[in-house]
C-alpha atoms as a PDB file:
ATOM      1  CA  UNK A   1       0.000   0.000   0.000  1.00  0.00           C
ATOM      2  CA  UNK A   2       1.299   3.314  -0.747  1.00  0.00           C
ATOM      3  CA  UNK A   3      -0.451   7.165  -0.724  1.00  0.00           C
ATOM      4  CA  UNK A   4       0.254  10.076  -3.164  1.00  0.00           C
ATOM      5  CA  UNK A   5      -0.056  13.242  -2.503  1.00  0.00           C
ATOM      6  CA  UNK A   6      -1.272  15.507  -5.023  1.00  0.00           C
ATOM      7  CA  UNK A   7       1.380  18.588  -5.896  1.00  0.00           C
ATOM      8  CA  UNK A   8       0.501  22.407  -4.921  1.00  0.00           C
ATOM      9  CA  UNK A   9      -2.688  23.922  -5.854  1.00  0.00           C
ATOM     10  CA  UNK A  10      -4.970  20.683  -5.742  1.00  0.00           C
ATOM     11  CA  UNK A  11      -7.146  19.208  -3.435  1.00  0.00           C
ATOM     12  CA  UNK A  12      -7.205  16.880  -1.093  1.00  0.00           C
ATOM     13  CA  UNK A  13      -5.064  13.587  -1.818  1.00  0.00           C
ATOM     14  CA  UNK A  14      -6.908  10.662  -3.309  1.00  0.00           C
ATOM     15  CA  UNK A  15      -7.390   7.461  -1.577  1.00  0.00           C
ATOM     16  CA  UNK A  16      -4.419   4.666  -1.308  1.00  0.00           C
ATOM     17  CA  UNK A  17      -3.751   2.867  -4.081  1.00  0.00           C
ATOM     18  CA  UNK A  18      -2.571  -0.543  -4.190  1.00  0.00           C
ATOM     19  CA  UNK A  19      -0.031  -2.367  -6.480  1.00  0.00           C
ATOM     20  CA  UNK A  20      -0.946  -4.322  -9.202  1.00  0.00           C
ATOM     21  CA  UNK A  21       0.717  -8.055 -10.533  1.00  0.00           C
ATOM     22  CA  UNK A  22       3.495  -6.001 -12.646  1.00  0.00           C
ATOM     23  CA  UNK A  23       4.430  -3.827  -9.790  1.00  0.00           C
ATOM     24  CA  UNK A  24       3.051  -0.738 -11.195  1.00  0.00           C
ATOM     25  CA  UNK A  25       0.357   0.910  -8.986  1.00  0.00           C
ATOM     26  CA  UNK A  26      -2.035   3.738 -10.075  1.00  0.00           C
ATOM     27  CA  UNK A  27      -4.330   5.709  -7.287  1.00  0.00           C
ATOM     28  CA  UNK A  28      -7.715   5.553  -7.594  1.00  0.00           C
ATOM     29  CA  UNK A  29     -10.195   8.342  -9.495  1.00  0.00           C
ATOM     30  CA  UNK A  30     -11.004  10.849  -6.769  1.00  0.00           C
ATOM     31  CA  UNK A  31     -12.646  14.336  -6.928  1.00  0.00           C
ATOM     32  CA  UNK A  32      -9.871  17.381  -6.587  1.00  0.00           C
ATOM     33  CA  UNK A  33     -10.301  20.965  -5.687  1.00  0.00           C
ATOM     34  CA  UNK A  34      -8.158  23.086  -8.311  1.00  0.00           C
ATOM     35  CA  UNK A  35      -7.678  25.723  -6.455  1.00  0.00           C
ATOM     36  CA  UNK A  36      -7.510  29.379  -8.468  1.00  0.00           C
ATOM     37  CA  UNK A  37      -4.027  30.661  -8.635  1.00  0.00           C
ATOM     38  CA  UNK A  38      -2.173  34.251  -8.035  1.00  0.00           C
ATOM     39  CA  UNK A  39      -2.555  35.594 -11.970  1.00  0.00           C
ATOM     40  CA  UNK A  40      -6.412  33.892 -11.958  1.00  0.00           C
ATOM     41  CA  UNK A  41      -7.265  36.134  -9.021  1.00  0.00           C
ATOM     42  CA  UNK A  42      -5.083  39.075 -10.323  1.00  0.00           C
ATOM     43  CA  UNK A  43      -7.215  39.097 -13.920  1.00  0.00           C
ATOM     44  CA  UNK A  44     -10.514  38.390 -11.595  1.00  0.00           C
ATOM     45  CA  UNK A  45      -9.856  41.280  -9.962  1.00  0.00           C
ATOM     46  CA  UNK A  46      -9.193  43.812 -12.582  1.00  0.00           C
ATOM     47  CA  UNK A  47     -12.284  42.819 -14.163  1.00  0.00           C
ATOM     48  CA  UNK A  48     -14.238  43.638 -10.766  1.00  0.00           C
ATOM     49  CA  UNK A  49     -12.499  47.327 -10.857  1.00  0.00           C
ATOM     50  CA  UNK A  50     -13.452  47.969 -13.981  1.00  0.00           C
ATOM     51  CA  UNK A  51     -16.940  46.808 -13.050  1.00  0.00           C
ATOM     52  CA  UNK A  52     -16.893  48.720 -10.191  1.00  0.00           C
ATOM     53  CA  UNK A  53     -15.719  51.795 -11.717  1.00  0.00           C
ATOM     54  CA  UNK A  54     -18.333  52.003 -14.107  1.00  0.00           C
ATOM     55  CA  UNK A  55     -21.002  51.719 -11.436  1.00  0.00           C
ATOM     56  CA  UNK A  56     -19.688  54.177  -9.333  1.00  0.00           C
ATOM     57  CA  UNK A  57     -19.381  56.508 -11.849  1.00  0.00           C
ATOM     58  CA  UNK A  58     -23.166  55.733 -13.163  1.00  0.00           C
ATOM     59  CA  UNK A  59     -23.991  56.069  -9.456  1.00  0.00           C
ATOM     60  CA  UNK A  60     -21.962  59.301  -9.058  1.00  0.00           C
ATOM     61  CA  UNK A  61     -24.200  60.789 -11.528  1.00  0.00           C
ATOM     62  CA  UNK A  62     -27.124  60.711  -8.884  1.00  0.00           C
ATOM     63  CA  UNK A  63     -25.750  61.256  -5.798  1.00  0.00           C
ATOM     64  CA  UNK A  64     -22.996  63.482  -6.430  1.00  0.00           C
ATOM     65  CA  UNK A  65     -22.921  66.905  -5.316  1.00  0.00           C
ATOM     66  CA  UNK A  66     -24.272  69.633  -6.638  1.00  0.00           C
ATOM     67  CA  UNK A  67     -22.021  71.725  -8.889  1.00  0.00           C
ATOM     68  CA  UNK A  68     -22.289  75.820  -9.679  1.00  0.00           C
ATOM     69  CA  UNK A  69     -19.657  77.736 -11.352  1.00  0.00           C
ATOM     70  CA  UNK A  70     -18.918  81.226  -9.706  1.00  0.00           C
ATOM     71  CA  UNK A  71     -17.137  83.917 -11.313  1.00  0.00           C
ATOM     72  CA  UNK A  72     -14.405  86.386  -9.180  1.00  0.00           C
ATOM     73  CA  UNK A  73     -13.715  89.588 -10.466  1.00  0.00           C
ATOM     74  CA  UNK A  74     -10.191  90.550 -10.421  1.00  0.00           C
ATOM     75  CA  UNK A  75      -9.995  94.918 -11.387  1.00  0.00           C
ATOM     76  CA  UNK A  76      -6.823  95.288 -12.997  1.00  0.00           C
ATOM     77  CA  UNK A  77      -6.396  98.751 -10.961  1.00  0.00           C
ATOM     78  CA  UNK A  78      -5.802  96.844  -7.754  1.00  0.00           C
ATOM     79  CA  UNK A  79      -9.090  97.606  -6.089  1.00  0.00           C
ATOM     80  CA  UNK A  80     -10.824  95.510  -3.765  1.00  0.00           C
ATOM     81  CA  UNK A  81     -11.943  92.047  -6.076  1.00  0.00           C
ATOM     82  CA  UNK A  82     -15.714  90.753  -5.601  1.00  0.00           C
ATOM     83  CA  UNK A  83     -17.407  87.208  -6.100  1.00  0.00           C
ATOM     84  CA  UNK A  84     -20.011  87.475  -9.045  1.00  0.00           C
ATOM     85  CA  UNK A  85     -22.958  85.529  -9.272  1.00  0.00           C
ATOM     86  CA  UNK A  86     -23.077  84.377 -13.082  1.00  0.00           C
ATOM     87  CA  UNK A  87     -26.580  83.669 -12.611  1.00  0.00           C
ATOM     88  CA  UNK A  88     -27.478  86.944 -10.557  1.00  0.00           C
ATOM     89  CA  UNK A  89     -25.461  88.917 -13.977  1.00  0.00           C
ATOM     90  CA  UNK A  90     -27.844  87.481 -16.578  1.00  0.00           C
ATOM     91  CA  UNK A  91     -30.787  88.173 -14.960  1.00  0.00           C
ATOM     92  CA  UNK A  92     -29.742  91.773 -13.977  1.00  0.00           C
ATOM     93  CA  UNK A  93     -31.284  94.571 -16.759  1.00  0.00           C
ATOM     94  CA  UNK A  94     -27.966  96.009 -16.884  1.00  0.00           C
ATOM     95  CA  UNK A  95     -25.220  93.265 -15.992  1.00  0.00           C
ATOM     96  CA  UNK A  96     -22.138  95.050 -16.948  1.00  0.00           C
ATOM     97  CA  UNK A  97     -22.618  98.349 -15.292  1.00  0.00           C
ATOM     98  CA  UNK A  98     -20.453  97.491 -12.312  1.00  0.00           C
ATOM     99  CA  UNK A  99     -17.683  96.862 -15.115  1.00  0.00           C
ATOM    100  CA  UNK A 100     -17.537 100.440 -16.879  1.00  0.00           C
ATOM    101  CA  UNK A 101     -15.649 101.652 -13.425  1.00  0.00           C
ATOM    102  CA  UNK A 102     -12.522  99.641 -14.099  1.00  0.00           C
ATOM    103  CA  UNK A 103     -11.129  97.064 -16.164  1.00  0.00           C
ATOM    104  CA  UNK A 104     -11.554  93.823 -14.641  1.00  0.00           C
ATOM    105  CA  UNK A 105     -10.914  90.124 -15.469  1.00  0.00           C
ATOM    106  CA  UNK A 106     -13.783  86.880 -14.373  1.00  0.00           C
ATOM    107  CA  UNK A 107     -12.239  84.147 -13.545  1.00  0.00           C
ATOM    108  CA  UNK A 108     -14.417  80.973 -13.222  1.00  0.00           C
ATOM    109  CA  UNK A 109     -14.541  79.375  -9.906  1.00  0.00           C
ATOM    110  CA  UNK A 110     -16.546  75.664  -9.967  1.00  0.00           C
ATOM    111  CA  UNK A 111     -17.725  75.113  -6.345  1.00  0.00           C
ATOM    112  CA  UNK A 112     -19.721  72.575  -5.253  1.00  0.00           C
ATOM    113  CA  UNK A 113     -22.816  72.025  -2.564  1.00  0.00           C
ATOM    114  CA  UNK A 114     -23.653  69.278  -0.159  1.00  0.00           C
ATOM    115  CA  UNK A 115     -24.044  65.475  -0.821  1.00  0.00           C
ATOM    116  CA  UNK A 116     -26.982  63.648  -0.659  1.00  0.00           C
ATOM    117  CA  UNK A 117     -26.235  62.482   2.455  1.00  0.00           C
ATOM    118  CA  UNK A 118     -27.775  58.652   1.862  1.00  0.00           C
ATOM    119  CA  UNK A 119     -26.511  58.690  -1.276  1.00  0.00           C
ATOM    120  CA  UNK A 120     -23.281  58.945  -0.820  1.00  0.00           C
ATOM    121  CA  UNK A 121     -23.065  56.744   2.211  1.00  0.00           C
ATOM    122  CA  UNK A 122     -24.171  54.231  -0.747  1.00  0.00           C
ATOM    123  CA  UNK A 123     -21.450  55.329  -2.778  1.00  0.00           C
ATOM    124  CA  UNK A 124     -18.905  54.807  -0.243  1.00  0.00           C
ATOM    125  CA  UNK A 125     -20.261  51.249   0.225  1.00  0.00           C
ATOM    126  CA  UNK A 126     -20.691  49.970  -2.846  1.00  0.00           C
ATOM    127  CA  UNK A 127     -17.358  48.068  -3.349  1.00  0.00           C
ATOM    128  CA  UNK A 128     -18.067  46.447   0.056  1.00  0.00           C
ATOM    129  CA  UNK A 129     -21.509  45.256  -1.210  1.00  0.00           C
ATOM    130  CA  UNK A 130     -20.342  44.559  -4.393  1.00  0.00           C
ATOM    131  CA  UNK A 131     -17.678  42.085  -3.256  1.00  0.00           C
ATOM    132  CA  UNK A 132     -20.252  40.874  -0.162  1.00  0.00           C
ATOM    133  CA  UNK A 133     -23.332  39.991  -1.695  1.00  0.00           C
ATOM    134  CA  UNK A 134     -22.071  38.404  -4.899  1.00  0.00           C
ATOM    135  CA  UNK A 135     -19.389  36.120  -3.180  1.00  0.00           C
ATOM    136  CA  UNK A 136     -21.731  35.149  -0.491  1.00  0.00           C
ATOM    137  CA  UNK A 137     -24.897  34.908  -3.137  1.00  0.00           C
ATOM    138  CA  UNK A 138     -25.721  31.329  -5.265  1.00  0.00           C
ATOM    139  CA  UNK A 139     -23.088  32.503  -7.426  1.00  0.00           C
ATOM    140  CA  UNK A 140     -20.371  32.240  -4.983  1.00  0.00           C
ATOM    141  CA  UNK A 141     -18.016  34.708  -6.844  1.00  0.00           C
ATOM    142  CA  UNK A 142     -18.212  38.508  -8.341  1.00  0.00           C
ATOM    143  CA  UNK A 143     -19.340  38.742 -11.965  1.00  0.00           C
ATOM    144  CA  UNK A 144     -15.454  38.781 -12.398  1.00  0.00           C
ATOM    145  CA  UNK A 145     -14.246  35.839 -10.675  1.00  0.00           C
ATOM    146  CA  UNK A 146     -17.166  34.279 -12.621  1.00  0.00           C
ATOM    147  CA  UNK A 147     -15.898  35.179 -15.992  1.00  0.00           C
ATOM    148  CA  UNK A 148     -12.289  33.575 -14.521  1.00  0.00           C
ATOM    149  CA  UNK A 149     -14.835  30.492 -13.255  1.00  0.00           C
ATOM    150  CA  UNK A 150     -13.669  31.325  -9.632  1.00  0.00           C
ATOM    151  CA  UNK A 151     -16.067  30.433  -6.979  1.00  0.00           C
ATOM    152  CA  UNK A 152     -15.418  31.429  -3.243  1.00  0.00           C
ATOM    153  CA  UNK A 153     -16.326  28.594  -0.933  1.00  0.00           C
ATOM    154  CA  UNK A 154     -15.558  27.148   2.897  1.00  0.00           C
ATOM    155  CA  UNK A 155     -13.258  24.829   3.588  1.00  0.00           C
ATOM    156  CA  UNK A 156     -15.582  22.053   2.992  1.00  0.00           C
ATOM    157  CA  UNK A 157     -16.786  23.652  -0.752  1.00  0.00           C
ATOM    158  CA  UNK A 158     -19.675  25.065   0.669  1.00  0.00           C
ATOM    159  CA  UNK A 159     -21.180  28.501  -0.144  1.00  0.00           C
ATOM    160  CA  UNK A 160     -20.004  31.035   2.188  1.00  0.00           C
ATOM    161  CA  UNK A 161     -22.363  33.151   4.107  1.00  0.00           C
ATOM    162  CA  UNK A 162     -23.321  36.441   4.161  1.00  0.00           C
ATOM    163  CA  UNK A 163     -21.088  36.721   7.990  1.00  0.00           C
ATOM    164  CA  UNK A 164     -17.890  34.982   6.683  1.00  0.00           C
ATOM    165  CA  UNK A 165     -18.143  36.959   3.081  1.00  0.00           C
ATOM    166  CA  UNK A 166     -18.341  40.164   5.427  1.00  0.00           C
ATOM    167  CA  UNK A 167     -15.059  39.218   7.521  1.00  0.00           C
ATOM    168  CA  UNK A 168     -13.095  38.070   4.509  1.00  0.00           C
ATOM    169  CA  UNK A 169     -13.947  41.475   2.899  1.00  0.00           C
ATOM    170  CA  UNK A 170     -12.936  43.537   6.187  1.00  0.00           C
ATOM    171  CA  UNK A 171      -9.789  41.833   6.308  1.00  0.00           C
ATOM    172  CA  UNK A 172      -8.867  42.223   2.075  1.00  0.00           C
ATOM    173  CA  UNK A 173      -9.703  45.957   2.456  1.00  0.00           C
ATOM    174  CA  UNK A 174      -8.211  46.902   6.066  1.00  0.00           C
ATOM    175  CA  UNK A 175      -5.559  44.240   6.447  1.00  0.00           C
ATOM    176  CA  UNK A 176      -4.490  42.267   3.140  1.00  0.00           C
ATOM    177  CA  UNK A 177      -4.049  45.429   0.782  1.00  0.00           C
ATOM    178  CA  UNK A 178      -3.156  48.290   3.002  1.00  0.00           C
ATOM    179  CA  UNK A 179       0.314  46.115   4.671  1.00  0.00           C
ATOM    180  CA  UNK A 180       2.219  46.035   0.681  1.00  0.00           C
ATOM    181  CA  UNK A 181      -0.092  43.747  -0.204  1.00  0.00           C
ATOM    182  CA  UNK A 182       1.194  41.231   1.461  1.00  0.00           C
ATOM    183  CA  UNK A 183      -2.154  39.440   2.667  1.00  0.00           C
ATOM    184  CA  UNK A 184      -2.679  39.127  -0.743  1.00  0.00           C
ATOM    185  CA  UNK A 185       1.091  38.085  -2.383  1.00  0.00           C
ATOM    186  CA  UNK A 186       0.398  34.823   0.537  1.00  0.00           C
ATOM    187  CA  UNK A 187      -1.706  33.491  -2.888  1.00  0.00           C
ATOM    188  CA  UNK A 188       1.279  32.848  -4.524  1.00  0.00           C
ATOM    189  CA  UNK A 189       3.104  30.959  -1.684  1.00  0.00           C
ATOM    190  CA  UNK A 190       0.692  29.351   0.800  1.00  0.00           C
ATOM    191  CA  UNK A 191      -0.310  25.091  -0.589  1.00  0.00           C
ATOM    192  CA  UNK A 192      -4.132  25.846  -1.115  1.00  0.00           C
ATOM    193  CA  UNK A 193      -3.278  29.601  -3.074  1.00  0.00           C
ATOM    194  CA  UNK A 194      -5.239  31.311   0.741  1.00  0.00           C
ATOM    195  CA  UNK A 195      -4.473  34.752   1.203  1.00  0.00           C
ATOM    196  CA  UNK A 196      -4.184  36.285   4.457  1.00  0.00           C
ATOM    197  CA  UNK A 197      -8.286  36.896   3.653  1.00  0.00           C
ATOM    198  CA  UNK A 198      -8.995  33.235   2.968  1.00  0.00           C
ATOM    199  CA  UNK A 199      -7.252  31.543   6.452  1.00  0.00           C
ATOM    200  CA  UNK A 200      -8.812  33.817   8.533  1.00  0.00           C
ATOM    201  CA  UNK A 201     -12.321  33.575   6.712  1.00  0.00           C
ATOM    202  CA  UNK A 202     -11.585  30.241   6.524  1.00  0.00           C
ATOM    203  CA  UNK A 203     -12.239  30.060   2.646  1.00  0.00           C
ATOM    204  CA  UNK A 204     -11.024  28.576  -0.214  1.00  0.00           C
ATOM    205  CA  UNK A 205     -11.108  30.293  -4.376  1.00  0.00           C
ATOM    206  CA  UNK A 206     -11.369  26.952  -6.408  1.00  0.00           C
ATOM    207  CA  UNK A 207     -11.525  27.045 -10.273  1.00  0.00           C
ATOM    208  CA  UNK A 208     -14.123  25.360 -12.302  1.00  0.00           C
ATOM    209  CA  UNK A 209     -17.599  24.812 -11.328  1.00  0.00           C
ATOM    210  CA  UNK A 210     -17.533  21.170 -10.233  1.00  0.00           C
ATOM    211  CA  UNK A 211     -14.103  19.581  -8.152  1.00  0.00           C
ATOM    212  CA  UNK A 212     -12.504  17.842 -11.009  1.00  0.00           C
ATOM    213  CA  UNK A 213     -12.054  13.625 -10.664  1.00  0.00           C
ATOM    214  CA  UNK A 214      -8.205  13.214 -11.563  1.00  0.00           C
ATOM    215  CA  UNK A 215      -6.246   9.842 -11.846  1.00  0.00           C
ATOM    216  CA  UNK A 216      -2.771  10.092 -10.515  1.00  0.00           C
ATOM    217  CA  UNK A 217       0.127   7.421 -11.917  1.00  0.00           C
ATOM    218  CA  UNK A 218       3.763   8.214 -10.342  1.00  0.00           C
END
């Protein structure tokens, strides 16, 4: 009787194998995680953030602040300057008068008013939902990861809930990224491709959509 044990980045071994009259041995068919590795989760990612991106901006368009453009007069004779009201000037009968005193130059000012409070609350959130409620949804991985065919699932290949998707999030955004990103260069290095994110979660990113059955011959 002897055991093999499958190389970096798969599953769990398959059962013992046994060998045969002419001394060769194979292992038995057994279902394998393939788990997603560091450039997989790198391309997943920069689809999400251009996702993302888009949305906010779409988003922005609604809840942003509002935006006015005020004009300061600077008089070229070194007098006291005033703010000017572009849309008090046009509705003024005589708009200019003030100018025929002095040469002066407007200079356009773009200021901008308060945001929807709720709104952008939303705003701010939205990457945190995004990432949240898709990984922790039936589809088990952003629109992103999906296009990769990345799923996010526990230890056991279970769909993670809506708690643990929350926790693996915090510690990606506050944690993994912030420190060099070395929470997340742990992909690359740790046997089952976990970032810092994934072991304390306690979650796995697995390629395909079903565990893959794999014969293994030395």
């Amino acid at each position: 009787m002897s055991t093999f044990t499958p190389p970096p980045g798969w599953g769990a071994a398959p059962a013992a194998s046994s060998a045969s009259d002419n001394g060769a041995w194979f292992s038995p068919q057994a279902p394998v995680w393939i788990y997603a590795g560091f450039w997989w989760r790198v391309w997943a990612f920069l689809i999400d953030t251009v996702l993302l991106s888009v949305a906010e901006g779409v988003a922005g368009l609604f809840v942003g602040p509002e935006v006015s453009v005020r004009w300061q007069e600077l008089p070229l004779d070194g007098q006291s300057t005033n703010v000017v009201d572009i849309a008090a000037l046009t509705d003024s009968a005589q708009p200019y008068d003030h100018l025929l005193h002095g040469v002066s130059v407007l200079v356009p000012h773009i200021q901008t008013g308060n945001w929807q409070t709720s709104g952008s609350v939303l705003l701010a959130l939205l990457p945190a939902l995004y990432f949240i409620l898709f990984e922790s949804s039936r589809m088990e991985a952003t629109p992103g990861k999906r296009l990769c065919r990345l799923r996010v699932v526990t230890l056991s290949g279970e769909r993670i809930s809506l708690l643990r998707a929350t926790v693996r999030f915090a510690i990606k955004a506050f944690i993994s990224f912030p420190f060099l990103y070395i929470g997340v260069l742990m992909v690359a290095f740790t046997r089952r491709k976990q970032g810092l994110h994934d072991l304390i979660a306690g979650t796995l990113v697995v390629r395909h959509d079903e565990p893959r059955t794999v014969s293994f011959t030395p």
